[in-house]
Protein backbone atom coordinates (compact mmCIF):
# COMPACT_ATOMS: atom_id res chain seq x y z
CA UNK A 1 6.15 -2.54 22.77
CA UNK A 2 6.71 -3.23 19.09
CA UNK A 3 7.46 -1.24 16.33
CA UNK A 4 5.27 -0.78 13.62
CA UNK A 5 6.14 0.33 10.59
CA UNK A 6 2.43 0.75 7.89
CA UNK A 7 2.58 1.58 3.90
CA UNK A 8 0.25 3.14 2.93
CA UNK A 9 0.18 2.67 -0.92
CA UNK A 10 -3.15 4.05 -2.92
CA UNK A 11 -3.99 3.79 -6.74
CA UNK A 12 -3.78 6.95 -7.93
CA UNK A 13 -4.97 6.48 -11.36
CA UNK A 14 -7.56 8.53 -13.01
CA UNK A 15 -10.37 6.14 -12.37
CA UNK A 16 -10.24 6.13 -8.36
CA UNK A 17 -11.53 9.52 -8.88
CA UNK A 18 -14.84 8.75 -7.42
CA UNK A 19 -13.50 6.37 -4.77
CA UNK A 20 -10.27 7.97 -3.87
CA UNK A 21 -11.70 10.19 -0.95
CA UNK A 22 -12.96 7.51 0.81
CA UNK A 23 -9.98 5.35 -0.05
CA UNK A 24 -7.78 7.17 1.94
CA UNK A 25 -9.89 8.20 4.17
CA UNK A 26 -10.03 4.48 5.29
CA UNK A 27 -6.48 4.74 5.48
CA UNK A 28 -6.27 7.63 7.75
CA UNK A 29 -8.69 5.83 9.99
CA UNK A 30 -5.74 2.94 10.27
CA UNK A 31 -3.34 4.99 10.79
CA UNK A 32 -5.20 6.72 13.57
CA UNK A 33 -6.14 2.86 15.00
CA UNK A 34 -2.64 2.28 15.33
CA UNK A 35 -1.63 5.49 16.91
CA UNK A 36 -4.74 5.03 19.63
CA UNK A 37 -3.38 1.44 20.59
CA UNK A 38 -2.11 1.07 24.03
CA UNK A 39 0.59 1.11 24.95
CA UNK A 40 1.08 3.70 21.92
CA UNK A 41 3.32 1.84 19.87
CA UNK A 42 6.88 3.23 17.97
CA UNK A 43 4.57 3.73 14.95
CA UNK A 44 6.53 5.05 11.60
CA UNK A 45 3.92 5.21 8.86
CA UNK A 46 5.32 6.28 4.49
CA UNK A 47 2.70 6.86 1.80
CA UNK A 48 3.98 5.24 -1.51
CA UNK A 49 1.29 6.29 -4.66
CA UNK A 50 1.06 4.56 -7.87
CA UNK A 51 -0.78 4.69 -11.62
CA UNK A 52 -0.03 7.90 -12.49
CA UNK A 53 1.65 8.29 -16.29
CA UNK A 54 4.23 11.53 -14.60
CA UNK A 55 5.75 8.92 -12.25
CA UNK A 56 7.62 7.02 -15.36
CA UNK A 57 7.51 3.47 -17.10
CA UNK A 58 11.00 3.46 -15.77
CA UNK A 59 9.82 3.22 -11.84
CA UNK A 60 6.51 1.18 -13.18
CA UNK A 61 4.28 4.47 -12.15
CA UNK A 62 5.57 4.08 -8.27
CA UNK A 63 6.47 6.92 -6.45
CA UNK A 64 7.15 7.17 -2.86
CA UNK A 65 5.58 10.47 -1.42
CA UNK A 66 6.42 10.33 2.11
CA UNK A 67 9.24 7.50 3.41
CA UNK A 68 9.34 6.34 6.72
CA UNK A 69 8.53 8.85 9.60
CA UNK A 70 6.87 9.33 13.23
CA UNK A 71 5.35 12.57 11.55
CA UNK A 72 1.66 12.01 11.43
CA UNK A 73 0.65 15.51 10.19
CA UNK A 74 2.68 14.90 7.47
CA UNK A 75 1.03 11.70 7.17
CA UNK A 76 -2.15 13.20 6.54
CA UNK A 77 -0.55 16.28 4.81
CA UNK A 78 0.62 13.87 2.04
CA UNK A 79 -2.18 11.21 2.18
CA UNK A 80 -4.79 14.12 1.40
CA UNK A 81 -2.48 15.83 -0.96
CA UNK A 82 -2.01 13.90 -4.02
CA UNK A 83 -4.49 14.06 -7.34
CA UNK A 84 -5.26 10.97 -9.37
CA UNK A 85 -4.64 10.93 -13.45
CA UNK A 86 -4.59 8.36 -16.09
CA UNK A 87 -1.99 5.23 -15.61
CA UNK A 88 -0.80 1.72 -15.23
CA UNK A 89 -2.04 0.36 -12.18
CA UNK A 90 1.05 -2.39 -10.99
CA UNK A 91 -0.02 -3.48 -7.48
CA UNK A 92 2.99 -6.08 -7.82
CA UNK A 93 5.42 -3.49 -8.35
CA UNK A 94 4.13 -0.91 -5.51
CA UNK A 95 4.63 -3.79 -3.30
CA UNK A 96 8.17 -4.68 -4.67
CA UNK A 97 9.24 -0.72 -4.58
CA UNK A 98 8.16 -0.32 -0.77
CA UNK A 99 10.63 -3.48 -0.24
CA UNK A 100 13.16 -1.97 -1.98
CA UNK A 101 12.75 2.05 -1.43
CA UNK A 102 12.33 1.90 2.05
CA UNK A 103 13.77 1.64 5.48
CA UNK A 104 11.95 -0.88 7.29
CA UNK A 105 12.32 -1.78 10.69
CA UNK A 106 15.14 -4.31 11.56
CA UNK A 107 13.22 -5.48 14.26
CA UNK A 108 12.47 -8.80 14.42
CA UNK A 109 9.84 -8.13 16.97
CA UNK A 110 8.14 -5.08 14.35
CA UNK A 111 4.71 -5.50 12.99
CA UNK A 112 5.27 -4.43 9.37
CA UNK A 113 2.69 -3.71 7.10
CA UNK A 114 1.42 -2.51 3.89
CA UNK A 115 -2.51 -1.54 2.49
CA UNK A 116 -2.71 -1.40 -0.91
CA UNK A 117 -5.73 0.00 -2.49
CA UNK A 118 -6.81 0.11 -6.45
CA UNK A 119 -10.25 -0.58 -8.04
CA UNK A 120 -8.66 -2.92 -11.61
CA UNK A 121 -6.90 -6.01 -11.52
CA UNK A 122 -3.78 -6.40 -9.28
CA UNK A 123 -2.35 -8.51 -12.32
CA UNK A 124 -1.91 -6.06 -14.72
CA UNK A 125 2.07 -5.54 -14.16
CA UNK A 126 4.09 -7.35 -17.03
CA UNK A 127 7.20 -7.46 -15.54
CA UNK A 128 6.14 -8.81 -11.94
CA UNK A 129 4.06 -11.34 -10.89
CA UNK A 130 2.14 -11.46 -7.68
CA UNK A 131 3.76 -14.76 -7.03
CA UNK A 132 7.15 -13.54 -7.09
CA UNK A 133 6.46 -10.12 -5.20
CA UNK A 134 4.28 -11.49 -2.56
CA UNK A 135 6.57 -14.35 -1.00
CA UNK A 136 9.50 -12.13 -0.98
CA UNK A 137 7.16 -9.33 1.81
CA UNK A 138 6.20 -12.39 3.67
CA UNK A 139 9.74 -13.97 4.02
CA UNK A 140 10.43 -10.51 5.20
CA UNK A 141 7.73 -10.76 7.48
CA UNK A 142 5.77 -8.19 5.87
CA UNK A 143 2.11 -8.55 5.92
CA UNK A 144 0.48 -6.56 2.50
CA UNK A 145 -3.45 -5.81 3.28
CA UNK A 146 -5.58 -5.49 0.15
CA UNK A 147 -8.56 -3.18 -0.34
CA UNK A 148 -10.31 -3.50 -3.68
CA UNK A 149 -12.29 -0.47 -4.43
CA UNK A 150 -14.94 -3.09 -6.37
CA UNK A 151 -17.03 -5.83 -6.36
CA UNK A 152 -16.04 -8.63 -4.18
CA UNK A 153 -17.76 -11.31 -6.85
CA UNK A 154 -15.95 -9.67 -9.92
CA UNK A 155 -13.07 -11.13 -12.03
CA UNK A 156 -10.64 -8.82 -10.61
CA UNK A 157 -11.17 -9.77 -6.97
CA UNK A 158 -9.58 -13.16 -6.76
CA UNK A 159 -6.14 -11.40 -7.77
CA UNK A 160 -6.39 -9.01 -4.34
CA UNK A 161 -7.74 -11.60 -2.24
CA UNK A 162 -4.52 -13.44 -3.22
CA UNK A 163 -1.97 -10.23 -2.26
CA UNK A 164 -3.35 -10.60 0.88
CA UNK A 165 -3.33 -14.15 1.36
CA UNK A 166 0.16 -14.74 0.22
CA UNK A 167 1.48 -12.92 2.80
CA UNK A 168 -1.14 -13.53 5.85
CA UNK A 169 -2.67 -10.52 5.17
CA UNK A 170 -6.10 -9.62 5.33
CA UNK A 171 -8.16 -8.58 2.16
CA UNK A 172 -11.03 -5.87 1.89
């Protein structure tokens, strides 16, 4: 059986208001997927937000709610906690602060994962590029999953489709 260890890492910016229920619902629904496989893996799941202006320039509007546990009411307790409000929305640097903030498996056998959900551009961070962030989960052997909460035609899509690609992931 492998490990798995799943971020789950929504926008939480003002304008995923309308989309946020069903945002992380979808996430839930992973989370439950995983926890239904059989055998029923070691499955560890943290919820990392980010966007929101009360989280800090400093941390670049991440904040990890929940870190690592086996806990799934807490899971859900946190997931279907959290408000959104007005923000930054730095998909590169909720990426980057779930590689450095938490304790992964050490597993080399561990199916490690990350969703990451927003509805702007994942290139908005001015510090961090995709490009630098992305190849640093995948040499970790981190897989990031995009869902854009858009238009798959738009402008902004190519930028998720390329989180996801970077690291073998799959993009929504």
């Amino acid at each position: 059986r492998r490990d798995v260890a799943l971020v789950i890492a929504p926008d939480a910016r003002g304008s995923m208001d309308g989309l946020i229920a069903s945002a992380k619902q979808r996430l839930w629904d992973i989370t439950n997927e995983l926890a239904r496989a059989r055998p029923v893996p070691p499955l560890r799941v943290a919820v990392l937000t980010y966007g929101r202006p009360n989280y800090g320039e400093q941390t670049g509007y991440v904040h990890v709610d929940l870190p690592f546990t086996a806990d799934l009411d807490a899971v859900n307790a946190t997931l279907f906690s959290f408000q959104t409000d007005g923000g930054e929305e730095y998909v590169a640097r909720a990426i980057q602060t779930s590689l450095d903030h938490l304790q992964w498996s050490q597993s080399t056998n561990a199916l490690k994962v990350i969703f990451v959900a927003g509805n702007e551009s994942a290139e908005q961070d001015p510090q961090l590029t995709i490009e630098r962030v992305t190849p640093a989960a995948a040499h970790r052997g981190i897989v990031v999953n995009s869902i854009y909460c858009g238009a798959d035609g738009d402008g902004d899509s190519p930028g998720w489709q390329r989180v996801a690609r970077n690291t073998n992931g799959l993009y929504a």
